[in-house]
N, C-alpha and C. Protein backbone atom coordinates (compact mmCIF):
# COMPACT_ATOMS: atom_id res chain seq x y z
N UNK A 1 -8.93 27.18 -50.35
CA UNK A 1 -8.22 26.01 -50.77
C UNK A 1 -7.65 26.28 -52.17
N UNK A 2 -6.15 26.13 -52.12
CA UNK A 2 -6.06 26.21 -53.74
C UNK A 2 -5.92 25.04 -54.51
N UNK A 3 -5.70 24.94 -55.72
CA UNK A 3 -5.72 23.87 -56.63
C UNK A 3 -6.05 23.83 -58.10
N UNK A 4 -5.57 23.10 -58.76
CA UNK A 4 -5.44 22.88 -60.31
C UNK A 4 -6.28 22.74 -60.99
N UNK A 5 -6.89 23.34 -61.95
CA UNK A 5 -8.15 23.05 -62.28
C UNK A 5 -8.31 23.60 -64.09
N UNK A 6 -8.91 22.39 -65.02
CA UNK A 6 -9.07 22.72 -66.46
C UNK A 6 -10.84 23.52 -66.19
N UNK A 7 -10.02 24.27 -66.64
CA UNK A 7 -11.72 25.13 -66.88
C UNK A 7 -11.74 25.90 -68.31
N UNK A 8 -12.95 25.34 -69.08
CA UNK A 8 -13.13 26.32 -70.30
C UNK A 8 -12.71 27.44 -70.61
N UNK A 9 -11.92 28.29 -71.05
CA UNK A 9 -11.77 29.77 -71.05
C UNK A 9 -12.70 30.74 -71.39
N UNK A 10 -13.69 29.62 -72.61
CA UNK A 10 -14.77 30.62 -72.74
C UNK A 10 -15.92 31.02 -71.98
N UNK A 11 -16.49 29.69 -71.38
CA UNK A 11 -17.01 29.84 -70.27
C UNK A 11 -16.88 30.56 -69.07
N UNK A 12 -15.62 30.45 -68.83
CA UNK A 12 -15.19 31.41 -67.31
C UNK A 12 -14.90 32.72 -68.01
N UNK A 13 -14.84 32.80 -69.03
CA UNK A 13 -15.21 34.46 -69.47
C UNK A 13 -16.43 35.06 -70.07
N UNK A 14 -17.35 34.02 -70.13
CA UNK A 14 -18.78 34.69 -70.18
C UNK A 14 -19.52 34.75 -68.68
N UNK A 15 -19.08 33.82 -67.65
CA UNK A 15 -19.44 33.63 -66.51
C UNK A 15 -19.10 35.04 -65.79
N UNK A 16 -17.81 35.40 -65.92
CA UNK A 16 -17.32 36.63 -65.16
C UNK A 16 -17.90 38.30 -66.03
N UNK A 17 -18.26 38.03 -67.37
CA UNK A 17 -19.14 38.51 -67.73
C UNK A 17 -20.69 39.18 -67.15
N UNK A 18 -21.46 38.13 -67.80
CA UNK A 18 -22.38 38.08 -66.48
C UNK A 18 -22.55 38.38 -65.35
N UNK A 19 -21.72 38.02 -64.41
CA UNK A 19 -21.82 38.51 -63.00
C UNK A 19 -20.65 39.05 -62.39
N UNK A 20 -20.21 39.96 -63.63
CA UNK A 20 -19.22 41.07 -63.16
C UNK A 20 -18.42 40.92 -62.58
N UNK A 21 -17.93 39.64 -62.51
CA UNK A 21 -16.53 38.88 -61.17
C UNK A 21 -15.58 39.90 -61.86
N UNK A 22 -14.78 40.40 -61.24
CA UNK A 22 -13.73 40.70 -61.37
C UNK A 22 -11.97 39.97 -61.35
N UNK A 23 -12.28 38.93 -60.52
CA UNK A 23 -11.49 37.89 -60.87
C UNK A 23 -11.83 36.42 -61.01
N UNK A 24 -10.99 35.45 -62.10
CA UNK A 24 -11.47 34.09 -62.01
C UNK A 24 -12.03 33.64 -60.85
N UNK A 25 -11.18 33.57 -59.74
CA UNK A 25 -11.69 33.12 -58.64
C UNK A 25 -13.03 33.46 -58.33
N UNK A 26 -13.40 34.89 -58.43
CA UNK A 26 -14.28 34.83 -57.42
C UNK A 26 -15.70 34.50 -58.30
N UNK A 27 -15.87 34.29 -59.86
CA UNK A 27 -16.51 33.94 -60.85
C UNK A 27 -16.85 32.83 -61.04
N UNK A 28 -15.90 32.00 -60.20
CA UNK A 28 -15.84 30.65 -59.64
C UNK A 28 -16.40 30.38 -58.74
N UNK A 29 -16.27 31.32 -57.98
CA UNK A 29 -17.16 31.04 -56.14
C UNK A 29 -18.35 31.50 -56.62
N UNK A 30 -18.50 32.56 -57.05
CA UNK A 30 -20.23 32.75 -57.51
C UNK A 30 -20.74 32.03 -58.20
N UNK A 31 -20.09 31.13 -59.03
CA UNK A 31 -21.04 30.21 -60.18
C UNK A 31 -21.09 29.12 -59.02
N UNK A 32 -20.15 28.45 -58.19
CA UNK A 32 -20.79 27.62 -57.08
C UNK A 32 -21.20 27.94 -56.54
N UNK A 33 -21.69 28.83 -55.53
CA UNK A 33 -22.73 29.52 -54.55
C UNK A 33 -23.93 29.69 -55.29
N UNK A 34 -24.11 29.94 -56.69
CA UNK A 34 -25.48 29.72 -57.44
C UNK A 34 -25.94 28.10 -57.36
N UNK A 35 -24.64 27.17 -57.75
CA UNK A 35 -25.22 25.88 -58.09
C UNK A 35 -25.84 25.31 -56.94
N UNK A 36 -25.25 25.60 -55.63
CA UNK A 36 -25.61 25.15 -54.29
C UNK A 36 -26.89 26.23 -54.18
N UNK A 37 -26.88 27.13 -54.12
CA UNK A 37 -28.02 27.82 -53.62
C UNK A 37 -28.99 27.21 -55.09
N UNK A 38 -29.81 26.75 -56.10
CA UNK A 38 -30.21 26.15 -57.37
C UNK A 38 -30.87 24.77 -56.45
N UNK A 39 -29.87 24.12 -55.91
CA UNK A 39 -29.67 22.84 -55.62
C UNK A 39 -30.90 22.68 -54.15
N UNK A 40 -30.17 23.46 -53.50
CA UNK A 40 -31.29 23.99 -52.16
C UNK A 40 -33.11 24.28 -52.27
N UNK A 41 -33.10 25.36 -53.51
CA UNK A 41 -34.30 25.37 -53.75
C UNK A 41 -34.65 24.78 -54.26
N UNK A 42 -34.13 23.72 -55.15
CA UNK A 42 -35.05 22.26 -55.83
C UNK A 42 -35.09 21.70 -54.59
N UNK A 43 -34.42 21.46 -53.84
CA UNK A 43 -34.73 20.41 -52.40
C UNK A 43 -36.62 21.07 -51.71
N UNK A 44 -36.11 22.51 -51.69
CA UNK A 44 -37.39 22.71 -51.23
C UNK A 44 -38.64 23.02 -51.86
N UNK A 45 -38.81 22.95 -53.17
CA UNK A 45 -39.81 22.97 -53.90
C UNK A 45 -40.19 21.33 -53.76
N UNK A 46 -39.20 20.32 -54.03
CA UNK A 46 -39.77 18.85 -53.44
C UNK A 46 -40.49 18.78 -52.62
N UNK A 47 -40.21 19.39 -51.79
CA UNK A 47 -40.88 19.05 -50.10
C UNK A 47 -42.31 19.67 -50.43
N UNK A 48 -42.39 21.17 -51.24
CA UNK A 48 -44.19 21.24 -51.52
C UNK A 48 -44.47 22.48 -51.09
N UNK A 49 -43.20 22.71 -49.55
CA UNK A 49 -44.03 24.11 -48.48
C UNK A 49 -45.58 23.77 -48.60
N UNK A 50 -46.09 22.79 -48.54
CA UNK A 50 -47.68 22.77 -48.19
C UNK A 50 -48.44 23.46 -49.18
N UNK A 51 -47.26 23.53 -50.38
CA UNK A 51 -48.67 24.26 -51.56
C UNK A 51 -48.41 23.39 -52.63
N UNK A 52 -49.35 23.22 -53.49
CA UNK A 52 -49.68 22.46 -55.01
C UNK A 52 -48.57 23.44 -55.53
N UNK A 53 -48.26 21.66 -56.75
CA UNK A 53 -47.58 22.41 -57.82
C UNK A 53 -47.91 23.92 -58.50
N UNK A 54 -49.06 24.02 -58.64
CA UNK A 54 -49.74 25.10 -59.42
C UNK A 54 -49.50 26.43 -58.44
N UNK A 55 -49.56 26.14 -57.12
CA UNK A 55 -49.43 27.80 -56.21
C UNK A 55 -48.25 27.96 -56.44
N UNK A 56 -47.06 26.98 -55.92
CA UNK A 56 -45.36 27.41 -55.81
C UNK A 56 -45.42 27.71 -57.12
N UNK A 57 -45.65 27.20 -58.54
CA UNK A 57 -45.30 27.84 -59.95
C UNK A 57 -45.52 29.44 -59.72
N UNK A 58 -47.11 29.70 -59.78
CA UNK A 58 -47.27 31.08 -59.45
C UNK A 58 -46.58 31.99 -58.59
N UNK A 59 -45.88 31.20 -57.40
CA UNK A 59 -45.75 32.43 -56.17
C UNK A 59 -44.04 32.39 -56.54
N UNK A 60 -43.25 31.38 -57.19
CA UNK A 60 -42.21 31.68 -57.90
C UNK A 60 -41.50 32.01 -59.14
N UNK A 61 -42.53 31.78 -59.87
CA UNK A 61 -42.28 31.99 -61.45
C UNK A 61 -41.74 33.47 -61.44
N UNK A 62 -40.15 33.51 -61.85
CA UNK A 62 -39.90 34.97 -61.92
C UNK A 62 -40.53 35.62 -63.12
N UNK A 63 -41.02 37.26 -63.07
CA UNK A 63 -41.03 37.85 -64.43
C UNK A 63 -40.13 38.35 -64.48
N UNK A 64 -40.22 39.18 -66.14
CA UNK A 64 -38.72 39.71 -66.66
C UNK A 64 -38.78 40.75 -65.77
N UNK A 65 -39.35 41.58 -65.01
CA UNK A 65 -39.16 42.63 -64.48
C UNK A 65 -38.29 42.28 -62.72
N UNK A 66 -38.31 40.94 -62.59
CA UNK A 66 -37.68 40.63 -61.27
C UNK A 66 -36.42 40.10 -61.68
N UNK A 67 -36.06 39.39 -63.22
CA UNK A 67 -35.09 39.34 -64.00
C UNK A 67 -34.23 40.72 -63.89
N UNK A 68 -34.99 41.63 -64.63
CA UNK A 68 -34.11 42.99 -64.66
C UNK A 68 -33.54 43.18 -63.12
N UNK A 69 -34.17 43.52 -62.66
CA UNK A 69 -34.04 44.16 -60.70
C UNK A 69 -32.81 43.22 -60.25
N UNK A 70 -33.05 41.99 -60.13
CA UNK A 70 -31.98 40.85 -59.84
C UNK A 70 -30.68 41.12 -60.55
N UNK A 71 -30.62 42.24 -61.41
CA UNK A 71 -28.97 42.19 -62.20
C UNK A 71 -28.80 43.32 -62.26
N UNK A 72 -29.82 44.60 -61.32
CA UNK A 72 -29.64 46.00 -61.03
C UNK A 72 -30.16 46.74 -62.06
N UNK A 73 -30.83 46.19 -63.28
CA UNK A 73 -30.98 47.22 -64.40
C UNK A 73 -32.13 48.15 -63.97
N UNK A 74 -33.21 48.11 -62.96
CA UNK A 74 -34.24 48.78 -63.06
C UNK A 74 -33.64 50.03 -61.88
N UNK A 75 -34.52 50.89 -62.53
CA UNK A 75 -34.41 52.41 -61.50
C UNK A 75 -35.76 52.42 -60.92
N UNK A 76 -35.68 52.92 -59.54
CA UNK A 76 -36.96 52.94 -59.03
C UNK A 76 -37.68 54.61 -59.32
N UNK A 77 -38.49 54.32 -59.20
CA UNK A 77 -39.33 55.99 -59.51
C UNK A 77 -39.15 56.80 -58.54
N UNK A 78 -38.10 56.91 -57.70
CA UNK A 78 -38.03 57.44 -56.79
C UNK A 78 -36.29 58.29 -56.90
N UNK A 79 -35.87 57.59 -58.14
CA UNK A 79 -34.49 57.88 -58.12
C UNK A 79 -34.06 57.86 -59.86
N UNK A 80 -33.23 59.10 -60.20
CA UNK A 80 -32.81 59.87 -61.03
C UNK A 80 -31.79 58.73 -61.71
N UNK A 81 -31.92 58.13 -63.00
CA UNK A 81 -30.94 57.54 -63.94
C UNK A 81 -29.97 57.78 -63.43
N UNK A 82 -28.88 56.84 -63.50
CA UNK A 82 -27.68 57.02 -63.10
C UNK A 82 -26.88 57.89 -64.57
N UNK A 83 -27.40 58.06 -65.85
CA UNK A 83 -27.06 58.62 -66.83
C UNK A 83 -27.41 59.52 -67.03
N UNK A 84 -27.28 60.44 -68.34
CA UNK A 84 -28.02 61.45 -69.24
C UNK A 84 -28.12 63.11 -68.04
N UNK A 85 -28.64 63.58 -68.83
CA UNK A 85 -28.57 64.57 -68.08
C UNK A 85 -29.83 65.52 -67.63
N UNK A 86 -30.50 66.53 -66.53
CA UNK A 86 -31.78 65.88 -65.75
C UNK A 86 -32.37 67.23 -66.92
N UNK A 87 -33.58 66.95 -67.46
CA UNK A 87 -34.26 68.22 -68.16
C UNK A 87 -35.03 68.76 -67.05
N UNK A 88 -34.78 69.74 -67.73
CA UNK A 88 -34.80 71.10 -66.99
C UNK A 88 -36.38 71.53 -67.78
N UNK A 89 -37.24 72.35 -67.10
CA UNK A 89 -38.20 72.96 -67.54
C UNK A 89 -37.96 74.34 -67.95
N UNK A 90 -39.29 74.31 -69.31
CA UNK A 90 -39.04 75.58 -69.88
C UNK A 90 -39.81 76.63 -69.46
């Protein structure tokens, strides 16, 4: 659908920032597909899934290390930096 729209400049350029959009548009569709997908999981943390506040905190509380992974920064131990160059033994 197209259409007219005032949008911050600074915002939609830290947004496409962040999540690497390559164009407005699609920096746009990803920041709504977050707010709806955001929106969804508050619906279902309401409902409980049959666990206390205190289990869903625990079994969702992200750490920084699922932070990192979620935006690609971590390498697994299984695989060579995408940088630098591999040392060699002496």
């Amino acid at each position: 659908m197209k259409m007219t729209m005032h949008i911050d400049e600074d915002v939609l350029a830290h947004v496409m920032k962040v999540t690497g959009a390559k164009t407005k548009t699609q920096a746009v569709e990803m920041a709504l597909a977050d707010m709806a997908r955001r929106h969804k999981m508050k619906e279902l943390f309401q409902q409980g899934l049959g666990l206390t506040p205190n289990q869903l905190r625990a079994a969702y509380t992200p750490t920084p290390v699922d932070a990192l992974e979620s935006h690609g920064m971590m390498v697994s131990e299984n695989k060579q930096a995408p940088y630098g160059r591999r040392r060699t033994s002496r």
